[in-house]
Protein backbone atom coordinates (compact mmCIF):
# COMPACT_ATOMS: atom_id res chain seq x y z
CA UNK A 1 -20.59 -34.04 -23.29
CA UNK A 2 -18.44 -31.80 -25.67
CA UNK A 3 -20.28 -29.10 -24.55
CA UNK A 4 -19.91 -29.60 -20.82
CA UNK A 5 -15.68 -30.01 -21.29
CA UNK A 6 -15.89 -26.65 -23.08
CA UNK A 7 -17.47 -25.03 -20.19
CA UNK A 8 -15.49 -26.66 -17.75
CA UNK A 9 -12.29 -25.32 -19.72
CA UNK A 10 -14.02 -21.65 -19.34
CA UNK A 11 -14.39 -22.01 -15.60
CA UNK A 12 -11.22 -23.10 -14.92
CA UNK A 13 -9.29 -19.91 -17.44
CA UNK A 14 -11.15 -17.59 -15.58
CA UNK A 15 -10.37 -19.08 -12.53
CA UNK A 16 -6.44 -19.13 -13.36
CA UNK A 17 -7.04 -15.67 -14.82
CA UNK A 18 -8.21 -14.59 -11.22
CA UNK A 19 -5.33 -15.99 -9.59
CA UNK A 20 -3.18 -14.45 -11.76
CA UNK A 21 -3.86 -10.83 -11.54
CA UNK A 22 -3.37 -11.16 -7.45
CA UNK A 23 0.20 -11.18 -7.52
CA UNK A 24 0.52 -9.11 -10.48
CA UNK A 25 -1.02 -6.41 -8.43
CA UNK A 26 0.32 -6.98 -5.57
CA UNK A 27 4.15 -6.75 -7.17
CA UNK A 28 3.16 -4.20 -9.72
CA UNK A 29 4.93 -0.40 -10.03
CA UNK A 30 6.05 1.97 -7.00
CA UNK A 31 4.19 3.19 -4.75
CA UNK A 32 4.55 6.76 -4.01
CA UNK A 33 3.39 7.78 -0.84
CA UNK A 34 3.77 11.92 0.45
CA UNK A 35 5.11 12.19 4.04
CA UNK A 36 3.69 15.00 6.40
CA UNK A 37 3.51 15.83 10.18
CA UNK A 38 0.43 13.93 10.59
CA UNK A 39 -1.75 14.62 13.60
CA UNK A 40 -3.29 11.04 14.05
CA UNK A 41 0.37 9.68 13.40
CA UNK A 42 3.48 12.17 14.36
CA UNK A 43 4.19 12.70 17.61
CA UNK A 44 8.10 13.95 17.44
CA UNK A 45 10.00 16.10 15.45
CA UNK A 46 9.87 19.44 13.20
CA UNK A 47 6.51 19.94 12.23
CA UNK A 48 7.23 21.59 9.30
CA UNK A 49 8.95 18.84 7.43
CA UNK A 50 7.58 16.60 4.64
CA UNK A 51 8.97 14.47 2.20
CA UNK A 52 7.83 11.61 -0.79
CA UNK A 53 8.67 7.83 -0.47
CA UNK A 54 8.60 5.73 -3.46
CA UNK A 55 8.16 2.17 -2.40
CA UNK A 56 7.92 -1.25 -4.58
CA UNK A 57 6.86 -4.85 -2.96
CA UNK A 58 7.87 -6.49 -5.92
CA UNK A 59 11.44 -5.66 -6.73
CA UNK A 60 12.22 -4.75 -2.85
CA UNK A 61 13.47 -1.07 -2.95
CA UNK A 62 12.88 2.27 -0.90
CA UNK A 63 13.80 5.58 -2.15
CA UNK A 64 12.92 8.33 0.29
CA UNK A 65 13.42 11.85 -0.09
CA UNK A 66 12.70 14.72 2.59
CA UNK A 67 13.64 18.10 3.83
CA UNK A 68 12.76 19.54 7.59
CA UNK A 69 14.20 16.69 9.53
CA UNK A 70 16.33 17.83 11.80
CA UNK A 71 20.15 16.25 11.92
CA UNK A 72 20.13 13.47 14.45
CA UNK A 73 22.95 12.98 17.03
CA UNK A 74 22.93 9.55 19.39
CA UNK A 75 19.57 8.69 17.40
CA UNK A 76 19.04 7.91 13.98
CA UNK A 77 16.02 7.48 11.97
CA UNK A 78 14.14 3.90 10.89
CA UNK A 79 11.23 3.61 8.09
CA UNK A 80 8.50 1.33 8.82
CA UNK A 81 5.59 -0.04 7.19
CA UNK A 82 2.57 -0.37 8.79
CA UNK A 83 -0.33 -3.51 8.19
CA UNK A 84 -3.72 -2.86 8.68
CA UNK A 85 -3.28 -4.89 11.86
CA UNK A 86 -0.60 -2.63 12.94
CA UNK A 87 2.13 -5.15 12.11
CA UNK A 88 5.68 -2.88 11.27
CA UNK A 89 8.23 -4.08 8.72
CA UNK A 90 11.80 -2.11 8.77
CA UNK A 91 13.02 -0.33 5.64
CA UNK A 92 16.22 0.33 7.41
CA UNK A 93 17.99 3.68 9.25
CA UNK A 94 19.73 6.82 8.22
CA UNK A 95 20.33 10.34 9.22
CA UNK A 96 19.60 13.78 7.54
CA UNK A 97 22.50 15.84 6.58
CA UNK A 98 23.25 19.31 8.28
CA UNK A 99 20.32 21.09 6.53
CA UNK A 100 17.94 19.05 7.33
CA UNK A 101 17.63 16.89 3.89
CA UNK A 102 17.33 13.15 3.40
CA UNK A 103 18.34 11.35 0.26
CA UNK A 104 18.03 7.53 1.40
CA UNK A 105 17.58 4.71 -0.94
CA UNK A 106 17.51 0.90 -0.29
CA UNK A 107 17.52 -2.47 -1.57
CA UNK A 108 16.45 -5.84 0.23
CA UNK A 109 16.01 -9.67 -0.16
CA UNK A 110 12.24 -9.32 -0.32
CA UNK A 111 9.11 -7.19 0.92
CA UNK A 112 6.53 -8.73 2.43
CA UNK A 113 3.00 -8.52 0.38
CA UNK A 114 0.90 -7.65 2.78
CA UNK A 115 -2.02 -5.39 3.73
CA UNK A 116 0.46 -1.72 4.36
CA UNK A 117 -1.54 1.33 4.94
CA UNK A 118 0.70 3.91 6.52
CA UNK A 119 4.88 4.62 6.00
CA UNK A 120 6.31 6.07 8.80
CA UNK A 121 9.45 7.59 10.22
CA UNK A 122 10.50 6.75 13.65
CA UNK A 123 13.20 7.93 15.80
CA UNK A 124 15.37 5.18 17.59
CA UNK A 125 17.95 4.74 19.55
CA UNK A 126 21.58 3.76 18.93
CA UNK A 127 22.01 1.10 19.39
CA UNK A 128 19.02 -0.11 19.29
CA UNK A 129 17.83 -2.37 22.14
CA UNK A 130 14.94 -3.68 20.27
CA UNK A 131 15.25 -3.46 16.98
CA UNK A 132 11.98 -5.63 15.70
CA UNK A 133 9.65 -2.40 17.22
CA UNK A 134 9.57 0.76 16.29
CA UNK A 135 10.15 3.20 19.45
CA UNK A 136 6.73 5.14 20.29
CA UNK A 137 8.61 8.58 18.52
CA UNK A 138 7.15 9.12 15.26
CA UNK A 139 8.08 11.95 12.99
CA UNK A 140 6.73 12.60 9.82
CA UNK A 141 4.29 9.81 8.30
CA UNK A 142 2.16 9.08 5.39
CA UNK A 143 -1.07 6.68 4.00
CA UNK A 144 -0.42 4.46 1.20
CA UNK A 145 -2.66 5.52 -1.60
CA UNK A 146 -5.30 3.81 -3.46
CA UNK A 147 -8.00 3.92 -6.22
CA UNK A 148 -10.63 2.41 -3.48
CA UNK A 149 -11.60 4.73 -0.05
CA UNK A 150 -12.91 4.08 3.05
CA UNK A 151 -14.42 6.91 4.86
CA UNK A 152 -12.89 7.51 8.24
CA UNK A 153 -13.73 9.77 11.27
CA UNK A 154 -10.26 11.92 12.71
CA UNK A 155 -7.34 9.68 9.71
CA UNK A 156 -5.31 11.99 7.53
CA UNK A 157 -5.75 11.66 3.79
CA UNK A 158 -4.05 9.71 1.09
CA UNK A 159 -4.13 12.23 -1.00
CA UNK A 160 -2.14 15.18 0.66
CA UNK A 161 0.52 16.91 -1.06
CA UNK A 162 4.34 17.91 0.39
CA UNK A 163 3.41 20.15 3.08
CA UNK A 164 0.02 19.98 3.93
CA UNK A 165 -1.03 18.65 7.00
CA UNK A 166 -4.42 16.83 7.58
CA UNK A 167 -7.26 18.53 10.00
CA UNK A 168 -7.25 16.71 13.24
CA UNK A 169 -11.22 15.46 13.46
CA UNK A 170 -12.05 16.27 10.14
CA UNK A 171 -13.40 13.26 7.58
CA UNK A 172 -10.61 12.04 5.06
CA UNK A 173 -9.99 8.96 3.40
CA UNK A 174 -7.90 5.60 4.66
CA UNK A 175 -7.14 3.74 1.64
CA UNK A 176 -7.96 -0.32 1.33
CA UNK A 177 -4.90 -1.69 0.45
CA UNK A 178 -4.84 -4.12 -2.37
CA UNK A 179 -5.13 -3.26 -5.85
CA UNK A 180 -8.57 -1.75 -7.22
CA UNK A 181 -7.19 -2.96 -10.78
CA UNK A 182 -7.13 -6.36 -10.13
CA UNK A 183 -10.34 -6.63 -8.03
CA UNK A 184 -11.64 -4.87 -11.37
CA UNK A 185 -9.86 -7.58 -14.08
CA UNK A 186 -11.48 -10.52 -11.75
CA UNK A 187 -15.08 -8.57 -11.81
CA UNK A 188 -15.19 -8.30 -15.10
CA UNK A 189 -13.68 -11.82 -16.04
CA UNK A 190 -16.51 -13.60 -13.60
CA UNK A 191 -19.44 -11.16 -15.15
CA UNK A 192 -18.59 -12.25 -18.78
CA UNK A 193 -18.55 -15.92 -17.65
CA UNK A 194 -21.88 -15.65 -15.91
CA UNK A 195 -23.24 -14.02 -19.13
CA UNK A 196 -22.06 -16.78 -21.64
CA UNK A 197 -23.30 -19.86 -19.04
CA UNK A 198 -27.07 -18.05 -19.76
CA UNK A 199 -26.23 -17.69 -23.02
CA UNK A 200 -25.54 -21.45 -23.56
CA UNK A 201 -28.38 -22.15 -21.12
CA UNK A 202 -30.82 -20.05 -23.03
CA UNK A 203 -29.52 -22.03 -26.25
CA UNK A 204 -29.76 -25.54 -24.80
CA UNK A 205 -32.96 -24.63 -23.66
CA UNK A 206 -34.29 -23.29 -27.03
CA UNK A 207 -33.28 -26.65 -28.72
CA UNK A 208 -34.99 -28.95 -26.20
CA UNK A 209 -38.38 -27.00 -27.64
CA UNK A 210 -37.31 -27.31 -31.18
């Protein structure tokens, strides 16, 4: 019976364990994500201009720096997030200066964790008739990176550096948001559970024969 409680007190840390790591990794440190003229994505704008976004879900900040934009005049700029299922959260407007630089940096109530693949820069209107969708101008965009890859025909890479533009057509990676880290902790926690219930099985088994 002893034995049975101890086991059942395994199970149910490694479950909690589990649990745990979810939102860890979901909240843990910035994302940094590099913005280019992406030909699956951008459809507006300089095509020479690029810039970096540093992103975190957890604390509920933006910093995004870039250089190329042109200076906007009756239109202004809006970040987005983008969902796997192509749902767009607003990280808020701004403008470039004169020489084309950006230096914009925000805080908000919360983030929504969700599943965000792509950042993107759109080009709205003032005011802004509809300010829950982003208007079909996109300028310069980028994928959110990740330790895990999908292989996928014609989608830019999460990997690109300032300035380098994907290959329209050509095979590159679209991450699988959610962090490879966590799905790693919970592998590993479940594999050494399964290991010490044969271990104990193997034991009670041995002393039935004894």
């Amino acid at each position: 019976m002893k034995l049975f409680k101890w086991l059942f007190s395994v199970i149910f840390f490694a479950a909690a364990l589990t649990v745990a790591s979810a939102p860890a990794a979901a909240n843990g440190a910035p994302v940094k994500i590099f913005l280019n003229y992406l030909p699956e994505l951008s459809n507006y704008g300089a095509t020479s201009a690029s810039g970096v976004a540093q992103v975190s879900i957890g604390e509920a900040w933006v910093d995004l720096q870039a250089e190329g934009l042109p200076q906007l005049a009756g239109v202004q700029y809006e970040a987005w997030l983008v969902t796997s299922d192509e749902q767009m959260i607003s990280l808020g407007t701004f403008n470039s200066d004169a020489d084309g630089r950006v230096d914009y940096y925000a805080e908000f109530d919360d983030i929504p964790v969700l599943d965000y693949r792509f950042f993107v820069i759109s080009v709205e209107s003032v005011p802004d008739t509809n300010p829950d969708e982003a208007d079909p101008r996109r300028s310069i965009a980028g994928v959110f990176p990740n330790a895990r890859l999908e292989i996928v025909s014609g989608t830019p890479t999460a990997t690109l550096e300032p300035g380098i533009t994907a290959t329209p057509g050509a095979p590159a990676g679209l991450p699988v948001t959610g962090n490879a880290n966590a799905s790693a902790v919970a592998a590993a926690i479940w594999l050494a559970l399964g290991l010490l219930l044969v271990a104990v099985g193997l034991a009670l088994k041995k002393r039935r024969f004894e």
